[in-house]
C-alpha atoms as a PDB file:
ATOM      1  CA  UNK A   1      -6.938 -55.483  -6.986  1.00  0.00           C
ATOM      2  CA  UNK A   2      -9.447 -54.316  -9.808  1.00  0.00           C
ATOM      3  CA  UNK A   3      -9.040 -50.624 -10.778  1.00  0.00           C
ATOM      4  CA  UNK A   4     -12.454 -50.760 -11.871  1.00  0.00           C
ATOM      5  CA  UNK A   5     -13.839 -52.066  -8.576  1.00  0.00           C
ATOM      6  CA  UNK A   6     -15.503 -48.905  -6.007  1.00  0.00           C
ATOM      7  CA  UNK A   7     -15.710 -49.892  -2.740  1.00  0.00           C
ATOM      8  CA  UNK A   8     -15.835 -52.811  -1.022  1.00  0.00           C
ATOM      9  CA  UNK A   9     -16.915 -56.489  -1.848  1.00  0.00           C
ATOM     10  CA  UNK A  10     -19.911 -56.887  -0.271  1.00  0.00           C
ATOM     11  CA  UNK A  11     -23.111 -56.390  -2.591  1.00  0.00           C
ATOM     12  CA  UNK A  12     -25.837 -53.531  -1.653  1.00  0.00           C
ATOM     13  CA  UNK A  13     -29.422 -54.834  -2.126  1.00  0.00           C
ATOM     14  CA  UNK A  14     -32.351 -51.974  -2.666  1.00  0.00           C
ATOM     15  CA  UNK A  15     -34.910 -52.405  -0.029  1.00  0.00           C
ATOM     16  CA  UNK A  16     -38.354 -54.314  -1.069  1.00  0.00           C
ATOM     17  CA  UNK A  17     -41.314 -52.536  -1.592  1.00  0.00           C
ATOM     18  CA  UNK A  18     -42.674 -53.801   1.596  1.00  0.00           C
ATOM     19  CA  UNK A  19     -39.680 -52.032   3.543  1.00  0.00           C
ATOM     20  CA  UNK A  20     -40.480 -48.868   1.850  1.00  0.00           C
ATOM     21  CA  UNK A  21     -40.930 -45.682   3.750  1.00  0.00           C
ATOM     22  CA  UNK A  22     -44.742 -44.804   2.966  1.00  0.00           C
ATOM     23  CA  UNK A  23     -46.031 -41.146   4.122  1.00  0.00           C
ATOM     24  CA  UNK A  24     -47.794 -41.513   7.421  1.00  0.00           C
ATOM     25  CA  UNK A  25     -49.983 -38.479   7.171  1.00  0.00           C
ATOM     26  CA  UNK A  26     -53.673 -39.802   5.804  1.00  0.00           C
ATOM     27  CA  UNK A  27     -54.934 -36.253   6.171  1.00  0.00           C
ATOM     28  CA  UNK A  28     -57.422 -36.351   2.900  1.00  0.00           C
ATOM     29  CA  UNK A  29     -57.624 -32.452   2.785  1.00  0.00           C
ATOM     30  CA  UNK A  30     -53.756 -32.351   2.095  1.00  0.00           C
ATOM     31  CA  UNK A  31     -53.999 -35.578  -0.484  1.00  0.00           C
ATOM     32  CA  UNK A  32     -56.122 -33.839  -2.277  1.00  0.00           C
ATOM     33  CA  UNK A  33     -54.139 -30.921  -2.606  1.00  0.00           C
ATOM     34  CA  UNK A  34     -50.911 -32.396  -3.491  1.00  0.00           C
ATOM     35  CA  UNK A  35     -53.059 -34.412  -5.994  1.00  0.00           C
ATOM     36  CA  UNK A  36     -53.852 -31.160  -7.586  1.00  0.00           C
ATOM     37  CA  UNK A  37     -50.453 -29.280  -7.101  1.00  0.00           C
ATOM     38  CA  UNK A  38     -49.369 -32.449  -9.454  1.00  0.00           C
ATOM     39  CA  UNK A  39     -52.038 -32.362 -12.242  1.00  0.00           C
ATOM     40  CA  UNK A  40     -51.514 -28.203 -11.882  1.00  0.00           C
ATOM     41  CA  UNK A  41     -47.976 -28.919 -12.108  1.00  0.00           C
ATOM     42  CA  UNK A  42     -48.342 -31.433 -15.389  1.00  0.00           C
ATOM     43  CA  UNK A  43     -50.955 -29.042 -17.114  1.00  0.00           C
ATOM     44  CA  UNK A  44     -48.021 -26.210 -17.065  1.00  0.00           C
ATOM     45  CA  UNK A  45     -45.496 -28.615 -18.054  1.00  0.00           C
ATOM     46  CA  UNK A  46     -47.640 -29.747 -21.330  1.00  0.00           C
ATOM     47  CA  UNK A  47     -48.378 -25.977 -21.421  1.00  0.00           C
ATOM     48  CA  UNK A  48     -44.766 -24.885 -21.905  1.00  0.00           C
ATOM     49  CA  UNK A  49     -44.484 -27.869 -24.544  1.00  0.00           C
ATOM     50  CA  UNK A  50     -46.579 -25.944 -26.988  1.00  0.00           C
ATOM     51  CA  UNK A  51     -44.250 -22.720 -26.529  1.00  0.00           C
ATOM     52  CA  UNK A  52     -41.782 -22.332 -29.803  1.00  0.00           C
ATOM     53  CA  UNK A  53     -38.357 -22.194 -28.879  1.00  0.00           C
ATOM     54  CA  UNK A  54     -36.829 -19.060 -30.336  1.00  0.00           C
ATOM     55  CA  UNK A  55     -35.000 -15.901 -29.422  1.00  0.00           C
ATOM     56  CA  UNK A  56     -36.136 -15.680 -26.123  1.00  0.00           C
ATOM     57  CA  UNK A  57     -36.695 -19.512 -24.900  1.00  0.00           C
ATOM     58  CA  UNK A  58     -33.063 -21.547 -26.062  1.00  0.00           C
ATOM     59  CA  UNK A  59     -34.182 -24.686 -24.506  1.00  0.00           C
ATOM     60  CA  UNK A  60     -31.142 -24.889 -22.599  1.00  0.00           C
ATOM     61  CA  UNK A  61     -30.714 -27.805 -19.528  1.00  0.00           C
ATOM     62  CA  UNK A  62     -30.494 -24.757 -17.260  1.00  0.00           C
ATOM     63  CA  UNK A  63     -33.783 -23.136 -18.713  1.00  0.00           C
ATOM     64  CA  UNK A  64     -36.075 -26.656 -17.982  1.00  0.00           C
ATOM     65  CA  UNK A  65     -34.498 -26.914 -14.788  1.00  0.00           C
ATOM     66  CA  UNK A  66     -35.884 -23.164 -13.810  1.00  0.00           C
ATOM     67  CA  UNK A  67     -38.806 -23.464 -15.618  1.00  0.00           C
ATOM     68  CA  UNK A  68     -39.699 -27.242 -13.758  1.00  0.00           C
ATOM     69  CA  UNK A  69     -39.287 -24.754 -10.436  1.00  0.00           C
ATOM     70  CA  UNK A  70     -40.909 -22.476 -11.522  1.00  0.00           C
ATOM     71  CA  UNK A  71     -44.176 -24.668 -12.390  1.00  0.00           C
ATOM     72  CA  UNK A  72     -43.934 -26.582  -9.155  1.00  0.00           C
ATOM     73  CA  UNK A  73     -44.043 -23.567  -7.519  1.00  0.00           C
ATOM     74  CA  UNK A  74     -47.005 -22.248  -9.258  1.00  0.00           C
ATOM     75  CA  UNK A  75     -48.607 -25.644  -8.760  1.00  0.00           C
ATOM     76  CA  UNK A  76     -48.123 -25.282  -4.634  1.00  0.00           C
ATOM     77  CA  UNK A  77     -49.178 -22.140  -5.010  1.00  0.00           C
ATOM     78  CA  UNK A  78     -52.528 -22.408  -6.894  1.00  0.00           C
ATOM     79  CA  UNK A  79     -53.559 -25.295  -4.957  1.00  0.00           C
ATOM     80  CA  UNK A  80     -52.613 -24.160  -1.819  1.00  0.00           C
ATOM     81  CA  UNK A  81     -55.408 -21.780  -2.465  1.00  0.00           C
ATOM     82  CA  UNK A  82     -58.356 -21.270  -3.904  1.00  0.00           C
ATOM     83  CA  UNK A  83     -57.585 -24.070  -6.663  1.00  0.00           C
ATOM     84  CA  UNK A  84     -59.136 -25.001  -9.724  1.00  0.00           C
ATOM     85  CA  UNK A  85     -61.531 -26.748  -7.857  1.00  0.00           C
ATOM     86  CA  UNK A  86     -59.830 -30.467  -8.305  1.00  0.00           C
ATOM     87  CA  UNK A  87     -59.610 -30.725  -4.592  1.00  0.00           C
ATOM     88  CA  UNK A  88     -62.877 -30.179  -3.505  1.00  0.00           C
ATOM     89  CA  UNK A  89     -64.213 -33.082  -6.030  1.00  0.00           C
ATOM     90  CA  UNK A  90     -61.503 -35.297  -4.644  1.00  0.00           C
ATOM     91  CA  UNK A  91     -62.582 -34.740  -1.176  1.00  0.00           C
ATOM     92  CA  UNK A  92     -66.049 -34.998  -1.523  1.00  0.00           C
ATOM     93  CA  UNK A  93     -65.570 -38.461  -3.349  1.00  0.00           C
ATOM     94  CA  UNK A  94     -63.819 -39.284  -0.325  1.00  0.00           C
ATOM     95  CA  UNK A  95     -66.732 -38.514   2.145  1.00  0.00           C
ATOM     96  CA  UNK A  96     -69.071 -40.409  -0.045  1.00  0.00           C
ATOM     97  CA  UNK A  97     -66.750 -43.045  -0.064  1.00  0.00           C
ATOM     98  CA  UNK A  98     -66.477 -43.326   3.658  1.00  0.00           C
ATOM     99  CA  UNK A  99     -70.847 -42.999   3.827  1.00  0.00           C
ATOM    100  CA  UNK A 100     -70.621 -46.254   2.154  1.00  0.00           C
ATOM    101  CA  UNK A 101     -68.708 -48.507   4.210  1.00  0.00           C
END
């Protein structure tokens, strides 16, 4: 027996694209505001970049980890209401888009 072996013998394939789980909700009002929640989300991340670590910020793994809460929570937060208008562009392209066809 191999001491370096975990498990059993038989291999474990990762399911194809095709087989992938895929959202099933194709609500465009809540797209559009996850869509923002993420570019929210990224504009604080590149935000905090520009922040010089110092006496207060130490950069530590535990510091990201509450600060990438913290922004994702923000994000959620700001999109989930009035916004910074991202949505609302996203949603009326959509309309046009379905005038069209």
């Amino acid at each position: 027996m191999d001491p370096f072996k975990i498990g059993s013998s038989k291999s474990v394939q990762a399911p194809e694209v095709s087989q992938a789980k895929l959202p099933t909700s194709q609500d465009p009002k809540q797209a559009a505001q996850q869509f923002e929640a993420l570019l929210v989300q990224e504009m604080l991340k590149s935000m905090w970049a520009t922040v010089p670590k110092g006496e207060l910020l130490s950069g530590s793994h535990e510091e990201s980890m509450y600060r990438d809460m913290l922004n994702e929570a923000v994000a959620s937060s700001i999109s989930e209401g009035r916004g910074m208008g991202i949505k609302e562009v996203i949603l009326k392209d959509l309309d046009g888009l379905g005038k069209k066809r």
